[in-house]
PDB file of N, CA and C in Angstrom:
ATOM      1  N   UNK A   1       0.841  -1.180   0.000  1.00  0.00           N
ATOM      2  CA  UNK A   1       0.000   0.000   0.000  1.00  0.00           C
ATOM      3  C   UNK A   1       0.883   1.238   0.000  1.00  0.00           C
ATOM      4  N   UNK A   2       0.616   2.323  -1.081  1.00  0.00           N
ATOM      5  CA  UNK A   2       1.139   3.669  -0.849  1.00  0.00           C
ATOM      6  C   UNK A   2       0.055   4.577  -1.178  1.00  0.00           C
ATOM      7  N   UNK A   3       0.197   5.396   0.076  1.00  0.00           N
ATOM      8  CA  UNK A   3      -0.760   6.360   0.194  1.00  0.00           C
ATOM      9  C   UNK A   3      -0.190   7.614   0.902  1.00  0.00           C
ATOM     10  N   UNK A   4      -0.330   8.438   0.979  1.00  0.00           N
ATOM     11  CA  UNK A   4       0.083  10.115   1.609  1.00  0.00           C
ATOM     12  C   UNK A   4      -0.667   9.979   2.898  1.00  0.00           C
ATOM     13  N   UNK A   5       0.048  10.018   4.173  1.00  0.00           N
ATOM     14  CA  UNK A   5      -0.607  10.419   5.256  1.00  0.00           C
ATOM     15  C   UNK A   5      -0.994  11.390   5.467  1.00  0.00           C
ATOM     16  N   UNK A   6      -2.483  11.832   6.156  1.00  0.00           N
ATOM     17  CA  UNK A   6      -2.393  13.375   6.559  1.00  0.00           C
ATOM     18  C   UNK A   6      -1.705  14.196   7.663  1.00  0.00           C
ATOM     19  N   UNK A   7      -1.511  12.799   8.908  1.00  0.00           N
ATOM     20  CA  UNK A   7      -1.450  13.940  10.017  1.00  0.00           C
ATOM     21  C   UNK A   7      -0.485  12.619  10.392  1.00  0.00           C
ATOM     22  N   UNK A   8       0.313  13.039  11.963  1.00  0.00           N
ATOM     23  CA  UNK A   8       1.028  11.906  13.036  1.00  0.00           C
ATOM     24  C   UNK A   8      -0.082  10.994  13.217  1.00  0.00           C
ATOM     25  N   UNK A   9      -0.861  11.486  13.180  1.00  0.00           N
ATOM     26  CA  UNK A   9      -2.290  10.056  14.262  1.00  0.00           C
ATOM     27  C   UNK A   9      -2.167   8.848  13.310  1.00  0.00           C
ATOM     28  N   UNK A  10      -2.457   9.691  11.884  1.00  0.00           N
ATOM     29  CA  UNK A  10      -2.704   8.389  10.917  1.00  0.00           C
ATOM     30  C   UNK A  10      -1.211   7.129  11.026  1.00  0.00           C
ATOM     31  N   UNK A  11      -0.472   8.126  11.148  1.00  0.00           N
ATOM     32  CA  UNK A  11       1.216   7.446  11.245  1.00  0.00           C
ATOM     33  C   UNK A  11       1.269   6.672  11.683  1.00  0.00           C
ATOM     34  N   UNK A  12       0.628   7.129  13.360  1.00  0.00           N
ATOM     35  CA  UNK A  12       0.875   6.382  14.663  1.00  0.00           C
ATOM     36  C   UNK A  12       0.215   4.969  14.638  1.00  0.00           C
ATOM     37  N   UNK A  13      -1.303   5.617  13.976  1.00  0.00           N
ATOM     38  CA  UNK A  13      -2.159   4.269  13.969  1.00  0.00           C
ATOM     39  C   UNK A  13      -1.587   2.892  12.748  1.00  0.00           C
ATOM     40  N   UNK A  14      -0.727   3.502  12.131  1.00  0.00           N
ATOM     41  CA  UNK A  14      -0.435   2.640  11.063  1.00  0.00           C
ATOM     42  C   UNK A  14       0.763   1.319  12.042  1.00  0.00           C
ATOM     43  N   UNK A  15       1.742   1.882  12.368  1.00  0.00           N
ATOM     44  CA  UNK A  15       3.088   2.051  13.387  1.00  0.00           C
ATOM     45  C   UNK A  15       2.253   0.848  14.471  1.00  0.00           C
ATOM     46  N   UNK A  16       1.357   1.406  15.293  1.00  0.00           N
ATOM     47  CA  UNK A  16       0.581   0.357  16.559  1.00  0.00           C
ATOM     48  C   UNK A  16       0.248  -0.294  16.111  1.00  0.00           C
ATOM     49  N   UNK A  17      -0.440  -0.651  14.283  1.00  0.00           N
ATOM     50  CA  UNK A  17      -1.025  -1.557  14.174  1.00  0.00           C
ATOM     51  C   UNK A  17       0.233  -2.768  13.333  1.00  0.00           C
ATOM     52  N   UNK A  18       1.418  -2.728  13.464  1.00  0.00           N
ATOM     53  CA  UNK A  18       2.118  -3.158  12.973  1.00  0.00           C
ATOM     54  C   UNK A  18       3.012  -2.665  11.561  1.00  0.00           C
ATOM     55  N   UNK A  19       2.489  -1.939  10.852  1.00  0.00           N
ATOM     56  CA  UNK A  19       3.395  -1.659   9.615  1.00  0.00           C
ATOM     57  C   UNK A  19       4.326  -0.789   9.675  1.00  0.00           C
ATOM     58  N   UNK A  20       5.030  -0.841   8.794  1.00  0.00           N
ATOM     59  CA  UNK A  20       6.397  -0.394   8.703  1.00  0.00           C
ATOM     60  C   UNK A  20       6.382   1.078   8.023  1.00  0.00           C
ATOM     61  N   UNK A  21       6.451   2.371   8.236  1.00  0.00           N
ATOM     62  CA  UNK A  21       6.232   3.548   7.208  1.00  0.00           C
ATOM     63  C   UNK A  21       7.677   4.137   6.651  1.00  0.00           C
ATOM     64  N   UNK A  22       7.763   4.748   5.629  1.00  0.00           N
ATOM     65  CA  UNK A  22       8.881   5.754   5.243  1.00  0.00           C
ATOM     66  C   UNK A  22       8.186   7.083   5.337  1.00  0.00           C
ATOM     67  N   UNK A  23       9.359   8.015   5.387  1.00  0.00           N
ATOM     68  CA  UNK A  23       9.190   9.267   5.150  1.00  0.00           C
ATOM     69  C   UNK A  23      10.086   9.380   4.310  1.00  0.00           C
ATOM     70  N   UNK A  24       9.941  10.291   3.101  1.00  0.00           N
ATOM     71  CA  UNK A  24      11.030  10.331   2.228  1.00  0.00           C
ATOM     72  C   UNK A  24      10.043  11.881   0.909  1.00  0.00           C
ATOM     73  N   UNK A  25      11.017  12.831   0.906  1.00  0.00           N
ATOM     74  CA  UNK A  25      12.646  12.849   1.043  1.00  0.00           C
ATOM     75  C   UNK A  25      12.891  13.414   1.939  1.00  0.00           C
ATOM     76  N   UNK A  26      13.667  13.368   2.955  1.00  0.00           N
ATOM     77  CA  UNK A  26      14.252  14.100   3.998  1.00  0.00           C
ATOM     78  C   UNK A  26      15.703  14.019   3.763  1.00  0.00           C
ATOM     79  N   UNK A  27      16.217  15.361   4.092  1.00  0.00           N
ATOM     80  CA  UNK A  27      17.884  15.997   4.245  1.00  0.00           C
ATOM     81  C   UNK A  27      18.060  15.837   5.230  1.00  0.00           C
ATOM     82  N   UNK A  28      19.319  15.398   5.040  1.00  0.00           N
ATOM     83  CA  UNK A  28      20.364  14.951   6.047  1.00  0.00           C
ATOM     84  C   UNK A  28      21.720  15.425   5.916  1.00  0.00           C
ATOM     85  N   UNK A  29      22.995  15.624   6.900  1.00  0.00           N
ATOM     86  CA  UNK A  29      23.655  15.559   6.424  1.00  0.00           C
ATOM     87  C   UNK A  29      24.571  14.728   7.514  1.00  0.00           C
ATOM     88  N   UNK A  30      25.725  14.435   6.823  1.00  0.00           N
ATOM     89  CA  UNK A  30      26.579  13.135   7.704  1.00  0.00           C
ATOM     90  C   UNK A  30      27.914  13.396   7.324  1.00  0.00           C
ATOM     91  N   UNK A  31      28.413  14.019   8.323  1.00  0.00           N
ATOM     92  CA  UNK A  31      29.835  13.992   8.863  1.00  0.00           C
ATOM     93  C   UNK A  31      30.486  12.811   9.028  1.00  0.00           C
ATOM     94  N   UNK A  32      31.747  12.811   8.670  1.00  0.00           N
ATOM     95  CA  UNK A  32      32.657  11.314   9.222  1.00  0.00           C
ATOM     96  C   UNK A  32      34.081  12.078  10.098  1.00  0.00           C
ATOM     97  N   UNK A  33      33.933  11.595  10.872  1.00  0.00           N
ATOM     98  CA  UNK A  33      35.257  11.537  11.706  1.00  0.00           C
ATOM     99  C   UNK A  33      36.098  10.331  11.875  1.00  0.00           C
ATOM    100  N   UNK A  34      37.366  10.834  11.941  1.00  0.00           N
ATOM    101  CA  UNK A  34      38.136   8.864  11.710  1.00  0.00           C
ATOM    102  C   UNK A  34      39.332   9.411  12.962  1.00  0.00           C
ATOM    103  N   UNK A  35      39.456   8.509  13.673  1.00  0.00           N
ATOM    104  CA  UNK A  35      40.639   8.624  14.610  1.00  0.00           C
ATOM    105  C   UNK A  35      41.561   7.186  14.668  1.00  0.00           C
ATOM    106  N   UNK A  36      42.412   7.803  14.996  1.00  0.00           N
ATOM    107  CA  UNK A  36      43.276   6.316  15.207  1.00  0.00           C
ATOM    108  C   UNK A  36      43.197   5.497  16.905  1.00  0.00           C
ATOM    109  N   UNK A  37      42.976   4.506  16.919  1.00  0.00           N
ATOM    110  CA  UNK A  37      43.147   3.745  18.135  1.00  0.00           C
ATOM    111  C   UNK A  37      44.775   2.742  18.357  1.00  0.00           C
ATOM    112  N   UNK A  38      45.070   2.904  19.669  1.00  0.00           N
ATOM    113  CA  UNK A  38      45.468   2.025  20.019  1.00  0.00           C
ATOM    114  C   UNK A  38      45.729   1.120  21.170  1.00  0.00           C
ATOM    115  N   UNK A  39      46.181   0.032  21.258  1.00  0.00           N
ATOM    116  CA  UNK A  39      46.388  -0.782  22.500  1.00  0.00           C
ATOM    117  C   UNK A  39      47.622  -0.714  23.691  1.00  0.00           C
ATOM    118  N   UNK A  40      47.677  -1.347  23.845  1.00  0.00           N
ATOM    119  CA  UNK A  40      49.189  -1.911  24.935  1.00  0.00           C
ATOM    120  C   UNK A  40      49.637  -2.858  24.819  1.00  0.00           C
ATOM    121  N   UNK A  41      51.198  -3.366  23.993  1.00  0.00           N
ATOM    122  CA  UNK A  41      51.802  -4.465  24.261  1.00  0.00           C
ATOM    123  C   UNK A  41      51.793  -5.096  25.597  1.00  0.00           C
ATOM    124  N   UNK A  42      52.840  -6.478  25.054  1.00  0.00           N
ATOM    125  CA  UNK A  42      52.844  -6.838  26.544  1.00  0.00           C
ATOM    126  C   UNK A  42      54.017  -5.847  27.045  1.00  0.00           C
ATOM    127  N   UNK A  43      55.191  -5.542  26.779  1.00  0.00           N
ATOM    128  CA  UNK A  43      55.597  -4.646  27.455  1.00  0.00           C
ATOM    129  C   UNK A  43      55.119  -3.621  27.681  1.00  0.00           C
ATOM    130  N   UNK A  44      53.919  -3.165  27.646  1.00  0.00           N
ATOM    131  CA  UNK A  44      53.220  -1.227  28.450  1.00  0.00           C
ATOM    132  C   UNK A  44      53.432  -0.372  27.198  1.00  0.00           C
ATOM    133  N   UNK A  45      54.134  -0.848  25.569  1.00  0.00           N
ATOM    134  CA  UNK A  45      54.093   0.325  24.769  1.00  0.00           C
ATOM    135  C   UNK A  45      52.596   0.244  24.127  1.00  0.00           C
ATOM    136  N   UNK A  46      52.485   1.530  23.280  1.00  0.00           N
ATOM    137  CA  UNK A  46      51.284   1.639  22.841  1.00  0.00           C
ATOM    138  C   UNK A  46      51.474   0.940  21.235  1.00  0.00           C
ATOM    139  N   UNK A  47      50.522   0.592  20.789  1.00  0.00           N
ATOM    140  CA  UNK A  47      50.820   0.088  19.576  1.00  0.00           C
ATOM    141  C   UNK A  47      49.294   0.577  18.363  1.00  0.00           C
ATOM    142  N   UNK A  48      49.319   0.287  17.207  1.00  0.00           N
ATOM    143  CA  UNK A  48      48.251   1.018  16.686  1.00  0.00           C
ATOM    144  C   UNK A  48      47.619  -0.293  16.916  1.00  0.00           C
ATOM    145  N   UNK A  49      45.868   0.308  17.190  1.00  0.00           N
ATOM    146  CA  UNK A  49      44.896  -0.876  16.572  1.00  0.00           C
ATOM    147  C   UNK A  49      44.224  -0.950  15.785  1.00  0.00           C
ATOM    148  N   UNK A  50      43.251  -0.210  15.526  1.00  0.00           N
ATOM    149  CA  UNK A  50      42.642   0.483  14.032  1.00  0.00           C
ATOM    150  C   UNK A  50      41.824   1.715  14.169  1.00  0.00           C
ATOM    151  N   UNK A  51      41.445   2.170  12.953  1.00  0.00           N
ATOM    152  CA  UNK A  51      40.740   3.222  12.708  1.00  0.00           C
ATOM    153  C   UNK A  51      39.119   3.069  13.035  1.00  0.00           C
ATOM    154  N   UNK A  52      38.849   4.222  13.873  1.00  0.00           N
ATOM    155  CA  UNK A  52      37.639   4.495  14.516  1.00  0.00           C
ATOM    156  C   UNK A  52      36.501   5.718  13.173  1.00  0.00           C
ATOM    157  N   UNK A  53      36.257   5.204  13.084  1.00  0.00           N
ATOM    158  CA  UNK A  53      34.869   6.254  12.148  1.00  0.00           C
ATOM    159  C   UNK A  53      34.014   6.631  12.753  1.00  0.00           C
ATOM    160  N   UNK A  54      33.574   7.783  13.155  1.00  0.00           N
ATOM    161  CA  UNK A  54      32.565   8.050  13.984  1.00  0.00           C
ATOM    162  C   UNK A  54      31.670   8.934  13.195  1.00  0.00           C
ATOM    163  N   UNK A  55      30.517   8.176  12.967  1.00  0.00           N
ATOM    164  CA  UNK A  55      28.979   9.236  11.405  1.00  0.00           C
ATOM    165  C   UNK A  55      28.247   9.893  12.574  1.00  0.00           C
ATOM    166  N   UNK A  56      27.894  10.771  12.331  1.00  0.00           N
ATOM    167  CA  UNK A  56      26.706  12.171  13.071  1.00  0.00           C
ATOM    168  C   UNK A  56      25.839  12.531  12.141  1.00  0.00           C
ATOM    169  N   UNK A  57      24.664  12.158  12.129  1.00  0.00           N
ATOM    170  CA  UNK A  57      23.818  12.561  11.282  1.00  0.00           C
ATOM    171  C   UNK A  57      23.023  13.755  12.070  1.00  0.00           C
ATOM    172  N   UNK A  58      22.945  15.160  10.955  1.00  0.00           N
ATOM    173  CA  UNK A  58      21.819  15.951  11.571  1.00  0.00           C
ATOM    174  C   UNK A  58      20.593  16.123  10.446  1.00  0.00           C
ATOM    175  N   UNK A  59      19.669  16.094  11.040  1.00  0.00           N
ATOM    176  CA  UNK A  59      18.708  16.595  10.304  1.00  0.00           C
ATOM    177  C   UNK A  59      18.779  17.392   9.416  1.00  0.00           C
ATOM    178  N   UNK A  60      18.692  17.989   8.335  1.00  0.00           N
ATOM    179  CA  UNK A  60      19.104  19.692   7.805  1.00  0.00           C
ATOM    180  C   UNK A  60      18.037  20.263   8.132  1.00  0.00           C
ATOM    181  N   UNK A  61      16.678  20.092   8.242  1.00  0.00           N
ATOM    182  CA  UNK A  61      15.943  20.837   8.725  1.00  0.00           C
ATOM    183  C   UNK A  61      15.722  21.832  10.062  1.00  0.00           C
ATOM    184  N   UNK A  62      16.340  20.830  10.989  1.00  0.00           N
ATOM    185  CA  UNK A  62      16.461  21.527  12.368  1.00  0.00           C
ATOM    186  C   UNK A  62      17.886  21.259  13.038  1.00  0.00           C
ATOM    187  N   UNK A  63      18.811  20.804  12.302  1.00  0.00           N
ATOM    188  CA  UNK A  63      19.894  21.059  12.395  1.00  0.00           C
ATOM    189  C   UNK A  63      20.597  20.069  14.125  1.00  0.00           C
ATOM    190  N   UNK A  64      19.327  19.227  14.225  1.00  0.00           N
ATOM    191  CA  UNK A  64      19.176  18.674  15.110  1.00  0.00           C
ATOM    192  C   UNK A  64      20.486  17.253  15.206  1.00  0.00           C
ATOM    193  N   UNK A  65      21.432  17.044  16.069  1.00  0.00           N
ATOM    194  CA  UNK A  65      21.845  15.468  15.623  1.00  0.00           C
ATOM    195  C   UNK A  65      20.962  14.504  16.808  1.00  0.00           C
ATOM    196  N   UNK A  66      20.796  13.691  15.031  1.00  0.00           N
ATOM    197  CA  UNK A  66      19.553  11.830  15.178  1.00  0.00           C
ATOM    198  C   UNK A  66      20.435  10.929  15.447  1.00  0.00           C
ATOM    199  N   UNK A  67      21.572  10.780  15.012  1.00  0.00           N
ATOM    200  CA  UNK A  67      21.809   9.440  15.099  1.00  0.00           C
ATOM    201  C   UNK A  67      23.509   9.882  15.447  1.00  0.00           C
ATOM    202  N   UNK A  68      24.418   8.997  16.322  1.00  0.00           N
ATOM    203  CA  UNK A  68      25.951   8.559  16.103  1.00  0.00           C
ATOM    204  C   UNK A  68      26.364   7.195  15.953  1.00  0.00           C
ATOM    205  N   UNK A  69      26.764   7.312  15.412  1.00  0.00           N
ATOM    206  CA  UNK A  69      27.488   5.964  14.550  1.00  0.00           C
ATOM    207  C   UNK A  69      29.277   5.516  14.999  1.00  0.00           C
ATOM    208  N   UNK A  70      29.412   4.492  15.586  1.00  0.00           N
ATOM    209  CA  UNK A  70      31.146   4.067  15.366  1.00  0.00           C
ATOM    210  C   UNK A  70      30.716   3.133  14.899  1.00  0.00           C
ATOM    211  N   UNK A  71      32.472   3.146  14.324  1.00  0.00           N
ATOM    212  CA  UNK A  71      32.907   1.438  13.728  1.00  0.00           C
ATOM    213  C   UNK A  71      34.058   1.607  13.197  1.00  0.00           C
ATOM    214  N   UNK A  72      34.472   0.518  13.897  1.00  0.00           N
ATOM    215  CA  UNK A  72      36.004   0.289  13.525  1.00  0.00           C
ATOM    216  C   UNK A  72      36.612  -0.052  12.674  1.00  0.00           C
ATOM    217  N   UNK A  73      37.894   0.514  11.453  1.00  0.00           N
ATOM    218  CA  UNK A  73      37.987  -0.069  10.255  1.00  0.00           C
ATOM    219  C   UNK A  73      39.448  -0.372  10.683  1.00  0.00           C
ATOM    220  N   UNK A  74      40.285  -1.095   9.834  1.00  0.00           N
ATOM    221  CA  UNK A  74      41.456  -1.973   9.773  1.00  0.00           C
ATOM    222  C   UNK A  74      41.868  -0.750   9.211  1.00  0.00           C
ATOM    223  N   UNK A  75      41.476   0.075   7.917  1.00  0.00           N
ATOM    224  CA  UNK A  75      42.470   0.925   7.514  1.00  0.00           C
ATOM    225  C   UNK A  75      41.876   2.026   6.667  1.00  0.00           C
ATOM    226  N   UNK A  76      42.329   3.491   6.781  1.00  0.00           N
ATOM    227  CA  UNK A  76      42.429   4.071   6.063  1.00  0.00           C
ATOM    228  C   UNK A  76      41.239   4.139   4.609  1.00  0.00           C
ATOM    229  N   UNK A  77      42.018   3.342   3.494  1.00  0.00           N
ATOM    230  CA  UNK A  77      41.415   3.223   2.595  1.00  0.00           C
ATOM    231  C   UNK A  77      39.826   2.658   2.264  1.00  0.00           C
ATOM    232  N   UNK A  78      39.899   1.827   3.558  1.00  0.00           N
ATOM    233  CA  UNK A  78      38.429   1.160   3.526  1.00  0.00           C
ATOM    234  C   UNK A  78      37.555   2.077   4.133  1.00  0.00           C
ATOM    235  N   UNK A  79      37.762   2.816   4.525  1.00  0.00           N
ATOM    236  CA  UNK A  79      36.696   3.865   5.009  1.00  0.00           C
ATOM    237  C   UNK A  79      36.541   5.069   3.712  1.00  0.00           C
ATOM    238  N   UNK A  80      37.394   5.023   3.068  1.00  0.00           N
ATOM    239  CA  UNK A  80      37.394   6.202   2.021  1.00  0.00           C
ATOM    240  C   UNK A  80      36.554   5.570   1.017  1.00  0.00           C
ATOM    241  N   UNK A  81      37.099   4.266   0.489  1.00  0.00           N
ATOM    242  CA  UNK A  81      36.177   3.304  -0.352  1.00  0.00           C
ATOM    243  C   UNK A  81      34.843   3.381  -0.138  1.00  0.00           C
ATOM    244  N   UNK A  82      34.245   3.136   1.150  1.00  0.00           N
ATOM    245  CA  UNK A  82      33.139   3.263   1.356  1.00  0.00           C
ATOM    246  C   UNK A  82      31.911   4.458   1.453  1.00  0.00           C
ATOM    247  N   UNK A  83      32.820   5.284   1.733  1.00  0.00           N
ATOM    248  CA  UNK A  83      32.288   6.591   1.119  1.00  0.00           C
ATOM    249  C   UNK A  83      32.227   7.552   0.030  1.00  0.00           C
ATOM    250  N   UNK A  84      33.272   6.280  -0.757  1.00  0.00           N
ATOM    251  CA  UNK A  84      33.493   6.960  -2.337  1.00  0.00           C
ATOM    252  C   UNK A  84      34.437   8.058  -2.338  1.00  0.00           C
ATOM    253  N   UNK A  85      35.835   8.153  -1.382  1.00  0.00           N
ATOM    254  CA  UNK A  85      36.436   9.651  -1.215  1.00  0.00           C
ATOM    255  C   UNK A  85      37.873   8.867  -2.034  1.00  0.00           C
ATOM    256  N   UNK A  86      37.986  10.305  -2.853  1.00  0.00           N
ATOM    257  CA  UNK A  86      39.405   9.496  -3.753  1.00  0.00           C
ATOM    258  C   UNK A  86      40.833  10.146  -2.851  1.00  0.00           C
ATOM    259  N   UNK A  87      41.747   9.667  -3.035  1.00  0.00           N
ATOM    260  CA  UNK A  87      42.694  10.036  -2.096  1.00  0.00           C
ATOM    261  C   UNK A  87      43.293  11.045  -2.403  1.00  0.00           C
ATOM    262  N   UNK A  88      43.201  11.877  -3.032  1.00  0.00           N
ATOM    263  CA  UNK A  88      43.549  13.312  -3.205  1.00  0.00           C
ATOM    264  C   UNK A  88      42.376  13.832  -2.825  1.00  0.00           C
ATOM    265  N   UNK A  89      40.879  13.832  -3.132  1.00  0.00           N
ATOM    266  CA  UNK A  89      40.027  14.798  -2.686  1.00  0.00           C
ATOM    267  C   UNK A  89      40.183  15.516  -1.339  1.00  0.00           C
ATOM    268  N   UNK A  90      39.683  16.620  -1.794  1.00  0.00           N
ATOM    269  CA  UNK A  90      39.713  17.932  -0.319  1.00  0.00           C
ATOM    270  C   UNK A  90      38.604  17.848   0.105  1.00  0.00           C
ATOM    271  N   UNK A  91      38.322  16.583   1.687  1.00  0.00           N
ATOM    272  CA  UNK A  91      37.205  17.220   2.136  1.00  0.00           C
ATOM    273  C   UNK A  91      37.580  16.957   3.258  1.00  0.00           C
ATOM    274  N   UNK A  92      39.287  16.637   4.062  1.00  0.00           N
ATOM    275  CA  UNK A  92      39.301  16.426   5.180  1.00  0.00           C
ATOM    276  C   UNK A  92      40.037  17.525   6.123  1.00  0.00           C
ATOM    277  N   UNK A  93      39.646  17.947   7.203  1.00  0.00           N
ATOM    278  CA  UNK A  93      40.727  18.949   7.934  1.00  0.00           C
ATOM    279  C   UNK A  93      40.277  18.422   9.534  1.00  0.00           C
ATOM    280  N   UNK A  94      41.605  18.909   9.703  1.00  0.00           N
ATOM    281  CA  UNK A  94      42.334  18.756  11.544  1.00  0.00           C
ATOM    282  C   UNK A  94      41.249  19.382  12.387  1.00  0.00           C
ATOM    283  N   UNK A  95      40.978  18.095  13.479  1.00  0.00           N
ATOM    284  CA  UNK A  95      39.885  18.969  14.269  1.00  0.00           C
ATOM    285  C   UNK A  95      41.056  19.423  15.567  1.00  0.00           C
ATOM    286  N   UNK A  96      41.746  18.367  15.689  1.00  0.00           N
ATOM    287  CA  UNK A  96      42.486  18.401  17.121  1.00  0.00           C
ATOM    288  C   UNK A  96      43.953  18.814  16.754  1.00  0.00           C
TER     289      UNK A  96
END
């Protein structure tokens, strides 16, 4: 079934009675942050462990953040891959 809701009630009643709804299109936008992690040998040095990705989604409408996201990648490139970023592109700068 697709149909245009009018109001939240209809939503709600759809939602309590079991079905699943979209809203669409809604703006978003999603930041990535990547940090490096690491551990402790057995001797007490630090050693790398992997790369941390951390997504923030805000609403664009109200500028609100919905959702944070980690996950840990092995490296570098696989996080760029996945977001489609080529390794020269300019979209990264120093927060810290």
């Amino acid at each position: 079934m697709t149909r245009t809701l009018d109001s939240l009630q209809e939503v709600a009643f759809y939602c309590d009675n079991g079905k699943t709804l979209r809203a669409y299109p809604l703006a978003a936008e999603i930041s990535l942050m990547v940090s490096r992690r690491y551990e402790k040998d057995e001797q007490d040095r630090e050693r790398p462990k992997d790369y941390l990705a951390r997504l923030t989604v805000r609403a664009a409408r109200t500028d609100d953040v919905v959702a944070i996201y980690e996950q840990p990648f092995t490296s570098l490139e696989e996080i760029a891959d996945l977001f489609g970023i080529d390794e020269l592109e300019d979209v990264w700068e120093v927060l810290e």
